[in-house]
Protein backbone atom coordinates (compact mmCIF):
# COMPACT_ATOMS: atom_id res chain seq x y z
CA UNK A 1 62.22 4.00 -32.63
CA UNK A 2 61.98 0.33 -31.99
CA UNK A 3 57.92 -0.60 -31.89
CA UNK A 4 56.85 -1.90 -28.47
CA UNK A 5 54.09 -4.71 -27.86
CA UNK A 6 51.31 -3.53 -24.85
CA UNK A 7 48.62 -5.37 -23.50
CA UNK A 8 45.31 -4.19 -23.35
CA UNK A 9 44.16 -3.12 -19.82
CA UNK A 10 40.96 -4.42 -18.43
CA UNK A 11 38.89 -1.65 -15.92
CA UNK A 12 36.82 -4.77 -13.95
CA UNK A 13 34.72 -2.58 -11.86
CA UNK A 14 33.90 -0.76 -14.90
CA UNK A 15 32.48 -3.30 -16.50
CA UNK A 16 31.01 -4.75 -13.73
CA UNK A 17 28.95 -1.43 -12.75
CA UNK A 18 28.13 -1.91 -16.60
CA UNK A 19 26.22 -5.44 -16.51
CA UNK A 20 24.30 -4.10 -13.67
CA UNK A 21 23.59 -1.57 -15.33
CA UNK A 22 21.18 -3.69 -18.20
CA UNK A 23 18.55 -3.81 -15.24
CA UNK A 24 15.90 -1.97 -14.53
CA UNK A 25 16.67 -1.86 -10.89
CA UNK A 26 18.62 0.26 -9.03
CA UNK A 27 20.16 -1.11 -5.97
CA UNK A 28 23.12 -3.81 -6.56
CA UNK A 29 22.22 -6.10 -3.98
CA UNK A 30 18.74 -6.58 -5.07
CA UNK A 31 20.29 -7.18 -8.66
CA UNK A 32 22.88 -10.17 -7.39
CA UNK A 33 20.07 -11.91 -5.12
CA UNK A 34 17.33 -12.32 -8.55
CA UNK A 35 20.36 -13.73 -10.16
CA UNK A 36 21.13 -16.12 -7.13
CA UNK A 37 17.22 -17.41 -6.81
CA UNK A 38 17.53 -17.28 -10.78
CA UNK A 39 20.28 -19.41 -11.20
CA UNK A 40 19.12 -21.83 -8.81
CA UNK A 41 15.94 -22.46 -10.54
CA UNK A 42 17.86 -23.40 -13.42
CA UNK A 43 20.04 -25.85 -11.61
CA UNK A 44 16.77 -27.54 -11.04
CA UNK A 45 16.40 -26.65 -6.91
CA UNK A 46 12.90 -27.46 -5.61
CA UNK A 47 14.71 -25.83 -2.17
CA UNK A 48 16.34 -22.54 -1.45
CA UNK A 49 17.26 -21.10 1.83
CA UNK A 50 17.67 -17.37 2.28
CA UNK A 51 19.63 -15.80 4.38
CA UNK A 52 20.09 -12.00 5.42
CA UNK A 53 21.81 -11.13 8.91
CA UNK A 54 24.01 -8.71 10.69
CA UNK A 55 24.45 -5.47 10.79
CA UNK A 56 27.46 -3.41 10.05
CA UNK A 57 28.97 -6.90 8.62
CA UNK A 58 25.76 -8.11 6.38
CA UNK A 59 25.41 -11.51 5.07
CA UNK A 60 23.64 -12.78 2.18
CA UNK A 61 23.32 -16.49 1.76
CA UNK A 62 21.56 -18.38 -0.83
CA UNK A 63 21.66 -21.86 -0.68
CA UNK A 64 19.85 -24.84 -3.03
CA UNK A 65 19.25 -28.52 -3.72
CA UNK A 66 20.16 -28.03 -7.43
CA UNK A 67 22.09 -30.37 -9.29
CA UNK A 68 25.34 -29.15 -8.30
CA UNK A 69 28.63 -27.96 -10.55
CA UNK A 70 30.90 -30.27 -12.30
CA UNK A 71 34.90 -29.18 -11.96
CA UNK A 72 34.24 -27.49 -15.54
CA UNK A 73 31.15 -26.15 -14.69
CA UNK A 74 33.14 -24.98 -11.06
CA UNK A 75 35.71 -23.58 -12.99
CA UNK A 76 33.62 -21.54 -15.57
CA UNK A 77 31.76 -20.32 -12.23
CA UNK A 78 34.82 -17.52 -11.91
CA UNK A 79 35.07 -16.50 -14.97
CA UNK A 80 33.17 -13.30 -16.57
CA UNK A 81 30.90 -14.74 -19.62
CA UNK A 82 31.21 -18.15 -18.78
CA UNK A 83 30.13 -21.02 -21.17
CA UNK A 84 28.10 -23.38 -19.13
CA UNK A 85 24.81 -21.73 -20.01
CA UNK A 86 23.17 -21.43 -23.07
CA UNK A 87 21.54 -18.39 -24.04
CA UNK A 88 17.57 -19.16 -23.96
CA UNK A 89 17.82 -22.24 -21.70
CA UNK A 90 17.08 -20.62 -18.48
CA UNK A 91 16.00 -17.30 -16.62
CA UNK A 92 19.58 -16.29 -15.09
CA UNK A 93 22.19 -14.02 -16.92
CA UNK A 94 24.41 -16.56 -18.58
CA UNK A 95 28.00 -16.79 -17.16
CA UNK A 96 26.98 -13.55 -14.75
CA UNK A 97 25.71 -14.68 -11.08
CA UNK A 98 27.16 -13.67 -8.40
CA UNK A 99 30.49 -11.64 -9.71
CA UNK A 100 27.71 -8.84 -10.27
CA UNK A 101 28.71 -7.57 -6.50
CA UNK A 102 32.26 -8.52 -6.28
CA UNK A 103 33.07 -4.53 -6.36
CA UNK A 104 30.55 -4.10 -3.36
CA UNK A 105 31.45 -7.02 -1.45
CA UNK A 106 33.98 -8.14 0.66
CA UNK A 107 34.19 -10.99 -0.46
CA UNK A 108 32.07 -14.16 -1.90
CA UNK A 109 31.92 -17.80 -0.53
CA UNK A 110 30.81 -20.73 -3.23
CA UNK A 111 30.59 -24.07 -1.79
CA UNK A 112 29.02 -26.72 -4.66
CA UNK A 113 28.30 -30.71 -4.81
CA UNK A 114 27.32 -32.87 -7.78
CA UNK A 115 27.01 -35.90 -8.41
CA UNK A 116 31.00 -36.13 -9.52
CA UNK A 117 32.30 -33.41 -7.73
CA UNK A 118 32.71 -31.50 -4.67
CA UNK A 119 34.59 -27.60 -3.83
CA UNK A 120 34.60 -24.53 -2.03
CA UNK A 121 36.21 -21.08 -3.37
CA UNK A 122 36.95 -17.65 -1.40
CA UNK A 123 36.53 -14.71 -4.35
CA UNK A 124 37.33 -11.02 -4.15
CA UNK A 125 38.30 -8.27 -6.41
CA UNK A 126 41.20 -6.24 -4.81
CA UNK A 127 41.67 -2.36 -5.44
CA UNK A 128 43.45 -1.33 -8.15
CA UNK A 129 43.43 -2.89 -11.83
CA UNK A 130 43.74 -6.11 -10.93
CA UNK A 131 41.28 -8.67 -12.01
CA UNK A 132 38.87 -10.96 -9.49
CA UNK A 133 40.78 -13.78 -7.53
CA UNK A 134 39.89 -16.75 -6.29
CA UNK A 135 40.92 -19.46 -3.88
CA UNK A 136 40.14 -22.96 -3.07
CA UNK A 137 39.37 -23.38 0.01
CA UNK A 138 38.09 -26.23 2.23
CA UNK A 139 34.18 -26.48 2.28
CA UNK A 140 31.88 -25.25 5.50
CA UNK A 141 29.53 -27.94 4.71
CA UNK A 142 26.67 -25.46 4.07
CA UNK A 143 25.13 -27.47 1.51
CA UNK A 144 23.66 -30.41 3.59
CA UNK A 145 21.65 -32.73 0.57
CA UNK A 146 23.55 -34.66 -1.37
CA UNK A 147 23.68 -31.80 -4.20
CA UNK A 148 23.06 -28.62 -4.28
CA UNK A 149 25.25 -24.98 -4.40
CA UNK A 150 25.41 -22.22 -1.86
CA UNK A 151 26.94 -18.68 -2.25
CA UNK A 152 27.60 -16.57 1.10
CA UNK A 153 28.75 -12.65 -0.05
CA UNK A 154 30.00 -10.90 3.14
CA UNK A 155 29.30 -6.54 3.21
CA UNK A 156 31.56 -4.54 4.80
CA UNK A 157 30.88 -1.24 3.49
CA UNK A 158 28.36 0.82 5.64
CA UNK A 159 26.25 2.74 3.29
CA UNK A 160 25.46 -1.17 1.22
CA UNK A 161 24.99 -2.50 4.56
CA UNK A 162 22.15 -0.08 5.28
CA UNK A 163 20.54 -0.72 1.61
CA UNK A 164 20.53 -4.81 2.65
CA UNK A 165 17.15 -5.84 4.60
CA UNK A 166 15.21 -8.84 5.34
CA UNK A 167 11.81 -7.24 4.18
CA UNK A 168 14.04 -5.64 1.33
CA UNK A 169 14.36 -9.90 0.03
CA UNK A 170 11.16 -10.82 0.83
CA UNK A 171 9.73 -8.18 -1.58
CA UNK A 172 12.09 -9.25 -3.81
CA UNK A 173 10.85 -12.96 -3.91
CA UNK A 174 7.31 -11.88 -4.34
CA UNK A 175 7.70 -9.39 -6.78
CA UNK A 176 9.98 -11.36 -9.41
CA UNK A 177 9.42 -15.31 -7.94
CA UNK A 178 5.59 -15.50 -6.75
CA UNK A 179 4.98 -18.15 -9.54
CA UNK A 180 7.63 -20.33 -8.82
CA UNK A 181 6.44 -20.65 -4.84
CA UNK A 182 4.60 -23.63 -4.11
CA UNK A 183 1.34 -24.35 -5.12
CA UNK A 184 2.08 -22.29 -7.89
CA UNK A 185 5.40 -23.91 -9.27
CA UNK A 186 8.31 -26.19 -7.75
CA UNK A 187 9.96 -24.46 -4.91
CA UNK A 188 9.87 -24.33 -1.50
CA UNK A 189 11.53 -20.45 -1.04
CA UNK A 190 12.41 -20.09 3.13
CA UNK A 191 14.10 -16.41 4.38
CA UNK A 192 16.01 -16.56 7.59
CA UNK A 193 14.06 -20.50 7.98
CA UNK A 194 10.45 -19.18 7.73
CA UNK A 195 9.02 -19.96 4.54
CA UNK A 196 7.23 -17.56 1.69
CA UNK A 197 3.93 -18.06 1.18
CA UNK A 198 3.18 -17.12 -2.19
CA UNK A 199 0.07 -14.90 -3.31
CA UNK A 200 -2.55 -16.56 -4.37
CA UNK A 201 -5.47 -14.73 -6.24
CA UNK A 202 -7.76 -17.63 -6.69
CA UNK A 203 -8.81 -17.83 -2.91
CA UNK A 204 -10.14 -14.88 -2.50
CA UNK A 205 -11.15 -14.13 -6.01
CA UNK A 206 -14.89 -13.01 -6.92
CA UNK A 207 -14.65 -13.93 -10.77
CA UNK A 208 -11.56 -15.54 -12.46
CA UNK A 209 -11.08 -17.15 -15.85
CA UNK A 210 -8.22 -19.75 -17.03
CA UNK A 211 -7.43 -20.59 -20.44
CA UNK A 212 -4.91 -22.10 -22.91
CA UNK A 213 -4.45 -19.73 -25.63
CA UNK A 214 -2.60 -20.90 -29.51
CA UNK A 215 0.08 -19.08 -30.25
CA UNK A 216 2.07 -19.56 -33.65
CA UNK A 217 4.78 -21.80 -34.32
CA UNK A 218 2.65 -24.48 -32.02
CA UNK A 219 3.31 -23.07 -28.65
CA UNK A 220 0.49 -21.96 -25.76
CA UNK A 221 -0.12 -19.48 -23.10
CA UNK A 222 -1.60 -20.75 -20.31
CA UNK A 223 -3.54 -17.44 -18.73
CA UNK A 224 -5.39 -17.21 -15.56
CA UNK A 225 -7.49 -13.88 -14.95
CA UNK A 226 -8.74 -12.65 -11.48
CA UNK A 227 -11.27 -10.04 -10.25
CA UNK A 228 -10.64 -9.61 -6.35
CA UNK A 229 -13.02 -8.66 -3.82
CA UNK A 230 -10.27 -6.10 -2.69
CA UNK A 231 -7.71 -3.96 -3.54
CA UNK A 232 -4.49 -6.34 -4.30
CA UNK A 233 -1.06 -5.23 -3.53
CA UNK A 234 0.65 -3.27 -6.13
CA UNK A 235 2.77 -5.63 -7.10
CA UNK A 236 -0.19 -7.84 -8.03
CA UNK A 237 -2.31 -5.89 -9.91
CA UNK A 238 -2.88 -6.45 -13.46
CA UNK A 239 -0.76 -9.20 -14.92
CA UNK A 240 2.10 -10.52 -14.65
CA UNK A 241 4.06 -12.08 -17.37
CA UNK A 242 5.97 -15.59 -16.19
CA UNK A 243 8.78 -17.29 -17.92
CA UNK A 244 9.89 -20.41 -16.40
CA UNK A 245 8.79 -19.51 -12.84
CA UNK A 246 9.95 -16.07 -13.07
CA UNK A 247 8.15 -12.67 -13.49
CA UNK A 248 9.65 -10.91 -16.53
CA UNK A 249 8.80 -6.90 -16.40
CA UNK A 250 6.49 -5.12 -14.39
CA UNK A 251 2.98 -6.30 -14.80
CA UNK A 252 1.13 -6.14 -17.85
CA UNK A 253 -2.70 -3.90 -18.92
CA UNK A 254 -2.26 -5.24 -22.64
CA UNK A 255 -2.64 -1.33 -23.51
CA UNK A 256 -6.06 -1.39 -21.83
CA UNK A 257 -4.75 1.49 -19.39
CA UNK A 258 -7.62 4.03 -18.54
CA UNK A 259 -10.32 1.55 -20.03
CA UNK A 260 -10.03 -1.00 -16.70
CA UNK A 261 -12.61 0.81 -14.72
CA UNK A 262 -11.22 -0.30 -11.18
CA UNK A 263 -7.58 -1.59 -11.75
CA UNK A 264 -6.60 -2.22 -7.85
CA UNK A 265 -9.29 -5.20 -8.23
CA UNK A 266 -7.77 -6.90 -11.39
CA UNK A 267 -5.19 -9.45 -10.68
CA UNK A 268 -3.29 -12.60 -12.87
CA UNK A 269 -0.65 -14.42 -14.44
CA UNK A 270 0.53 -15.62 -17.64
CA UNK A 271 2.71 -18.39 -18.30
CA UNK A 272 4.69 -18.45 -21.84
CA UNK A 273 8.27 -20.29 -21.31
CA UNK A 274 8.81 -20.13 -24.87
CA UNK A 275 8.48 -16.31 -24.47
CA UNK A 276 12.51 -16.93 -23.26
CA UNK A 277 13.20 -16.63 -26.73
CA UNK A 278 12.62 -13.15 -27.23
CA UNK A 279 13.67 -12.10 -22.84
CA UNK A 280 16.36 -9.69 -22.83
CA UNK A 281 19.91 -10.20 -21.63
CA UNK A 282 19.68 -9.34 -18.16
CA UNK A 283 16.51 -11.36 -17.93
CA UNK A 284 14.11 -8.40 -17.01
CA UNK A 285 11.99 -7.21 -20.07
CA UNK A 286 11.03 -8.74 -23.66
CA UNK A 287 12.04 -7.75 -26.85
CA UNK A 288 8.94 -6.37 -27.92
CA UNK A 289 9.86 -5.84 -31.46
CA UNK A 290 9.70 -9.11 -32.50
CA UNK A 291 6.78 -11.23 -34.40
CA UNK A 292 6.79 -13.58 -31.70
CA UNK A 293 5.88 -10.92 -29.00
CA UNK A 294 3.27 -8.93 -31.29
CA UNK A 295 1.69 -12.27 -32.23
CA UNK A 296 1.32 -13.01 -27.82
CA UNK A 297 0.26 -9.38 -27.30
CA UNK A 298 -2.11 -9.73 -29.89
CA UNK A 299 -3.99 -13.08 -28.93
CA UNK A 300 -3.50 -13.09 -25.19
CA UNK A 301 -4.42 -9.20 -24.85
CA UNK A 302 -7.81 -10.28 -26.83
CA UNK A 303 -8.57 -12.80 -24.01
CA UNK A 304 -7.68 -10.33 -21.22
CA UNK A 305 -10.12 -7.49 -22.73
CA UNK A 306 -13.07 -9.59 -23.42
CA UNK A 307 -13.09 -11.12 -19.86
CA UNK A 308 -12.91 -7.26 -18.71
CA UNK A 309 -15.93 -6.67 -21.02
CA UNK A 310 -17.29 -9.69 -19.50
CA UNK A 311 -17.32 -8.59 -16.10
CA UNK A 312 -18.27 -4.77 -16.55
CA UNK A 313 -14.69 -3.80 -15.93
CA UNK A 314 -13.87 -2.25 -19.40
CA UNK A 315 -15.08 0.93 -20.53
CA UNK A 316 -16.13 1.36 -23.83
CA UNK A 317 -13.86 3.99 -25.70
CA UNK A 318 -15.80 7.33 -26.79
CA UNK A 319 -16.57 6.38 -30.34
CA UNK A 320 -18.09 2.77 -28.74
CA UNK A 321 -20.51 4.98 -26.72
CA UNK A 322 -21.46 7.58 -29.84
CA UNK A 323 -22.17 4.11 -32.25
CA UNK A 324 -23.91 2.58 -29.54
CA UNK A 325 -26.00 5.77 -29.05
CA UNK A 326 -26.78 6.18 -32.45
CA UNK A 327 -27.93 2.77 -32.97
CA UNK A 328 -30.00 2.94 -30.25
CA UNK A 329 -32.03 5.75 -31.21
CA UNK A 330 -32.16 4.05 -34.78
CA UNK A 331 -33.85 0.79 -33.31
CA UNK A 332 -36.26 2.97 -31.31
CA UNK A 333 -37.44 4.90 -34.09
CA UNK A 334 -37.93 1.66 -36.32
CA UNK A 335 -39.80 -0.37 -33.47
CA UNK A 336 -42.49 2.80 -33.11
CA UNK A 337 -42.56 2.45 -36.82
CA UNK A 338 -43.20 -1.25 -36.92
CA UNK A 339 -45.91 -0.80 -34.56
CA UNK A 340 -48.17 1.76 -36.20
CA UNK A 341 -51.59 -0.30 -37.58
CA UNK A 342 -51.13 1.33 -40.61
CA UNK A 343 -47.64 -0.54 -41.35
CA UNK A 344 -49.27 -3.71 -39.84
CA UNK A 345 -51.94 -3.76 -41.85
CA UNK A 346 -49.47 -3.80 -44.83
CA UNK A 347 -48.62 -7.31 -46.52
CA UNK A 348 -45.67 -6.00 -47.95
CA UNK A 349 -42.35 -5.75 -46.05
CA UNK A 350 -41.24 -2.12 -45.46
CA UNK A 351 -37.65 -3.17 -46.29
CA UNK A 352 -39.16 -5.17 -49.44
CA UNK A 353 -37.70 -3.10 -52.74
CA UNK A 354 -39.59 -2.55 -55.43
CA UNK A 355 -36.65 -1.35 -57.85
CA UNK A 356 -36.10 -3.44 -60.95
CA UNK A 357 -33.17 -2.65 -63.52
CA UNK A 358 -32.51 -4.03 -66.76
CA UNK A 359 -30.41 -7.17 -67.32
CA UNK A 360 -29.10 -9.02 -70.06
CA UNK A 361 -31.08 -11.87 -71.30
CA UNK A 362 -29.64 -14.39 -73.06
CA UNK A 363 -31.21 -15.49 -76.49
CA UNK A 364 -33.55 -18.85 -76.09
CA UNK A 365 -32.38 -19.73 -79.57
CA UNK A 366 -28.61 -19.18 -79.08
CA UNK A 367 -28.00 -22.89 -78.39
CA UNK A 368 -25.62 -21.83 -75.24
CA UNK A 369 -26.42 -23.93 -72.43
CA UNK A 370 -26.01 -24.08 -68.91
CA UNK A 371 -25.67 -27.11 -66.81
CA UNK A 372 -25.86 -27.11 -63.03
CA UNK A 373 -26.11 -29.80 -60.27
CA UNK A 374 -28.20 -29.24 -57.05
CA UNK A 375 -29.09 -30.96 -54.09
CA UNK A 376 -32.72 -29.50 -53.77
CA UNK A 377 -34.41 -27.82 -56.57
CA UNK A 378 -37.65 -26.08 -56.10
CA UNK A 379 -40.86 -24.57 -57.61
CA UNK A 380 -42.93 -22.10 -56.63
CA UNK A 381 -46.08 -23.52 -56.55
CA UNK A 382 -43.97 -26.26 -53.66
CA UNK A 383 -43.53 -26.08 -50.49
CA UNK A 384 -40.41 -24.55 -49.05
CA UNK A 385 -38.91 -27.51 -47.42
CA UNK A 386 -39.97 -29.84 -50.27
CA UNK A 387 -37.35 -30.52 -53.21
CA UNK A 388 -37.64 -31.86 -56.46
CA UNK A 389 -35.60 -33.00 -59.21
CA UNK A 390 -31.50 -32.89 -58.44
CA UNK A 391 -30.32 -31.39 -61.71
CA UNK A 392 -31.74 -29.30 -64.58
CA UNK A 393 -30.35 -28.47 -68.13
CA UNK A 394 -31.40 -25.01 -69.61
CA UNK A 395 -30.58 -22.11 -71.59
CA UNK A 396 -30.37 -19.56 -68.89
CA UNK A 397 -32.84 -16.30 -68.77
CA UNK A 398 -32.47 -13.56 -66.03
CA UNK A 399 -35.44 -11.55 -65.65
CA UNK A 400 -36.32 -8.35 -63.03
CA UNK A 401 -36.21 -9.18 -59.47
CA UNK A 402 -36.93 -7.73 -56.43
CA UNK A 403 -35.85 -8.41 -52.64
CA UNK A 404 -37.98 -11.34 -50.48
CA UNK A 405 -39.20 -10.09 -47.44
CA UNK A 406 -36.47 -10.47 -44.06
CA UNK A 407 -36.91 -12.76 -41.51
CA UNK A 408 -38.19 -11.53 -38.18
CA UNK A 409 -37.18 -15.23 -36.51
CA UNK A 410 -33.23 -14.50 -37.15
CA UNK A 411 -32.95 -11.19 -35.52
CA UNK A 412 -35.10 -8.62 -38.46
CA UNK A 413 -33.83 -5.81 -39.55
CA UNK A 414 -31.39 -7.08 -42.78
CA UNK A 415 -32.89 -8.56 -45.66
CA UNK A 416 -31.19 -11.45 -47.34
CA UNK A 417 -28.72 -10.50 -50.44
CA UNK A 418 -28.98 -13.67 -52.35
CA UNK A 419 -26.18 -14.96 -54.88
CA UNK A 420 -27.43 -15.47 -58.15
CA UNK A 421 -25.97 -17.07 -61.33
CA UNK A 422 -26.30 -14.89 -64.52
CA UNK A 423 -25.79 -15.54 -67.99
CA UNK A 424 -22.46 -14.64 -68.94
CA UNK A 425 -21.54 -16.28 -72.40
CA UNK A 426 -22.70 -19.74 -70.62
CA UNK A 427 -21.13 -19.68 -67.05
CA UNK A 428 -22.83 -18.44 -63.71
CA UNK A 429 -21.45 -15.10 -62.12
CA UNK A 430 -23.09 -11.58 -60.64
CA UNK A 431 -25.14 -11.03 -57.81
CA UNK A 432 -28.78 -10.39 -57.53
CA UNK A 433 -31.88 -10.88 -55.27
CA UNK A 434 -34.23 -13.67 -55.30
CA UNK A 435 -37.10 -13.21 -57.72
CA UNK A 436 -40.59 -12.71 -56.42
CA UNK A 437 -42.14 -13.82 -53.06
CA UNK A 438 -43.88 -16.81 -52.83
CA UNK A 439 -44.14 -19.54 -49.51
CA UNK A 440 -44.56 -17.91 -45.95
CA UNK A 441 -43.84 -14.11 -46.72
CA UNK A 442 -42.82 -14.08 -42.96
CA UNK A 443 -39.78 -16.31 -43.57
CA UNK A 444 -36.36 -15.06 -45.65
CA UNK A 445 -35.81 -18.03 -48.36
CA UNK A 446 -32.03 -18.44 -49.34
CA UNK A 447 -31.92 -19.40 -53.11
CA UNK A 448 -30.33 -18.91 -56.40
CA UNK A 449 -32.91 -18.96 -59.32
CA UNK A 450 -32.99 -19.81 -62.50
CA UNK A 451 -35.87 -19.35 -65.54
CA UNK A 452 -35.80 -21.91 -68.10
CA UNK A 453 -37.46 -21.85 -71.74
CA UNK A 454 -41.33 -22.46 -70.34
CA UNK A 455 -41.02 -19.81 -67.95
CA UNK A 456 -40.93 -21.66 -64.63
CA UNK A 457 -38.05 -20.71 -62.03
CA UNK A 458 -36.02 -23.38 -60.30
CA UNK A 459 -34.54 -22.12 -57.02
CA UNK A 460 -32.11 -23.96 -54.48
CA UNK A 461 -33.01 -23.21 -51.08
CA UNK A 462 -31.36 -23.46 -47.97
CA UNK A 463 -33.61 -22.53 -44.82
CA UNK A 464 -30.95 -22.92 -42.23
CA UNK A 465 -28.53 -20.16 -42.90
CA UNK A 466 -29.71 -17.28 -40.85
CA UNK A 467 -30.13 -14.15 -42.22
């Protein structure tokens, strides 16, 4: 048997049905008209007309003042996958557009001008296996400016032309383009010549907070927080993530869920264009497996939470309130302590210890010596804020210490662990507590104390550090 050559057959409604279905959304004509608005954000529009009329024979039109095709670019424009975008470069599905409802349309009119160039197509997809075609044809003018693309997809099939509605694209716009509107970005959005009015939180807002957050590799979030007056609509609570003027995912609680104590009230934005990095294919979610995400999540959802705490809208998690209890009932107990006459009368700190412990003393006659610079040296018989010599030389001698009394002025309650220097063949290491108490017992002295051969401690202090 003599081998045969076949070609490959290509299903095109298959895999048409199987880009659309990478959203999250459901209905096809919702899916082609984000890409349409998408795409002509990219192209740079600061313009776009929308379009939805008739009945049994619906009409979607999108039309821009974007920069246009070139004849490549034109070309490209027909073809599944084409090459003219760049993955990352902007918020529509690469080489996608409007082919996503060529198996639900009748067909699909694309009229461009550029700078160099000027055309018009008719596109369809015809039953059977054939592939889409598409024809030249002269243009309707529907593009007035002197650049800009427009795309008219004509509905013939009942059941689609009942899904397609006016209010149906204006919740559309809101939901994935609110940041884009003017004041809020670059475009001017107008449905059937009336334009959208973007939400705008900050007018009516009762608390709000803006900020530019760091994020690694030298980029920024720029985050603006709301608390309303009112309930917001749905698709405005919490907060929405933006990538170049469009709202990626559902909005955001930064896995503060339950915690928000009235989340109807709690409204905002985030914009984070590098965040296009890490944006899915189809434009609609975030790979949230990455460093890049887990690093924003982190750093921005810190923000978010402590301007809820801020405002009295988080509520503390169940081990918050027991800790909170307990140290409550802790300070109580040592306040009605404090205040007995009996502890007043006292000179010595209750928190003073009194414990001593053995400690290795180095031999006066070993000849090992220590040398140490300092910046304020003092005695014991000085002044605290008066300093003496700047540097000593000794043989060094730890003796028992005890803990200085805490100081009431920096919030009482924890006495000062001092570092101290021990003898350790020559060099200074280990921790103790400062020797003795001597100056205003009412104030914690930061020092690190030394006794020399005639007995008399030298101590660096620092008053400043609080305790």
């Amino acid at each position: 048997m003599t081998p045969r050559r076949h070609s490959s057959q290509v299903n095109w409604r298959k895999i048409i049905d199987d880009f659309r279905s990478a959203y999250q959304l459901r209905d096809a004509w919702e899916i082609v008209l984000i890409e349409l608005i998408a795409n002509s954000i990219d192209a740079g529009a600061t313009e776009i007309d929308l379009m939805v009329s008739g009945e049994v024979r619906k009409v979607l039109r999108v039309i821009d003042n974007g920069k246009g095709m070139t004849h490549s670019e034109f070309s490209q424009y027909h073809n599944l996958g084409s090459l003219t975008k760049e993955r990352g470069s902007g918020i529509g599905w690469a080489g996608v557009g409007a082919k996503l409802y060529l198996d639900r349309s009748g067909s699909i009119y694309s009229e461009t001008r550029s700078a160099s160039f000027e055309a018009a197509s008719k596109w369809f997809l015809p039953r059977g296996p054939k592939g889409p075609i598409w024809d030249e044809v002269p243009s309707r003018a529907l593009v007035s400016s002197g650049h800009g693309t427009a795309v008219e997809i004509s509905v013939t099939d009942r059941k689609e032309c009942r899904r397609i509605s006016a209010e149906g694209a204006r919740r559309i716009v809101y939901s994935h383009f609110n940041y884009a509107l003017q004041p809020h970005g670059q475009v001017l959005l107008r449905l059937n010549g009336d334009r959208l009015v973007p939400f705008e939180p900050a007018i009516t807002a009762q608390s709000q907070k803006s900020a530019e957050i760091r994020l690694r590799n030298g980029t920024s979030a720029r985050v603006s927080f709301f608390l309303m007056g009112a309930s917001v609509p749905e698709s405005f609570r919490l907060v929405s993530l933006v990538v170049h003027g469009k709202t990626i995912g559902d909005a955001y609680d930064f896995r503060q869920g339950a915690r928000i104590r009235e989340p109807q009230r709690i409204s905002g934005f985030v914009r984070c264009d590098p965040l296009i990095r890490i944006v899915t294919t189809s434009k609609d979610s975030f790979n949230r497996k990455t460093n890049q995400w887990k690093d924003f999540d982190a750093k921005v959802g810190r923000a978010f939470s402590e301007w809820l705490r801020e405002i009295g809208q988080l509520e503390p998690t169940r081990v918050e309130d027991r800790h909170e209890a307990v140290a409550k009932r802790v300070q109580s107990n040592l306040n009605r302590i404090f205040d007995l006459p009996e502890v007043r009368e006292l000179e010595v700190d209750p928190f003073q210890s009194i414990a001593r412990r053995r400690t290795s003393v180095a031999d006066p006659d070993s000849g090992q010596l220590g040398r140490e610079e300092w910046k304020t040296v003092m005695k014991p018989s000085q002044s605290e804020s008066r300093a003496t010599s700047t540097e000593f030389s000794t043989s060094l001698k730890f003796e028992n210490s005890k803990l200085i009394p805490f100081n009431r002025s920096h919030g009482a309650g924890r006495p000062s662990q001092i570092q101290t220097a021990a003898n350790s063949g020559g060099r200074f290491s280990g921790n103790s507590w400062c020797p003795g108490r001597w100056g205003d017992p009412r104030k914690a002295i930061v020092c690190m104390c030394w006794v020399t051969r005639l007995g008399a401690p030298f101590c660096r202090t620092n008053m400043e550090q609080p305790m």
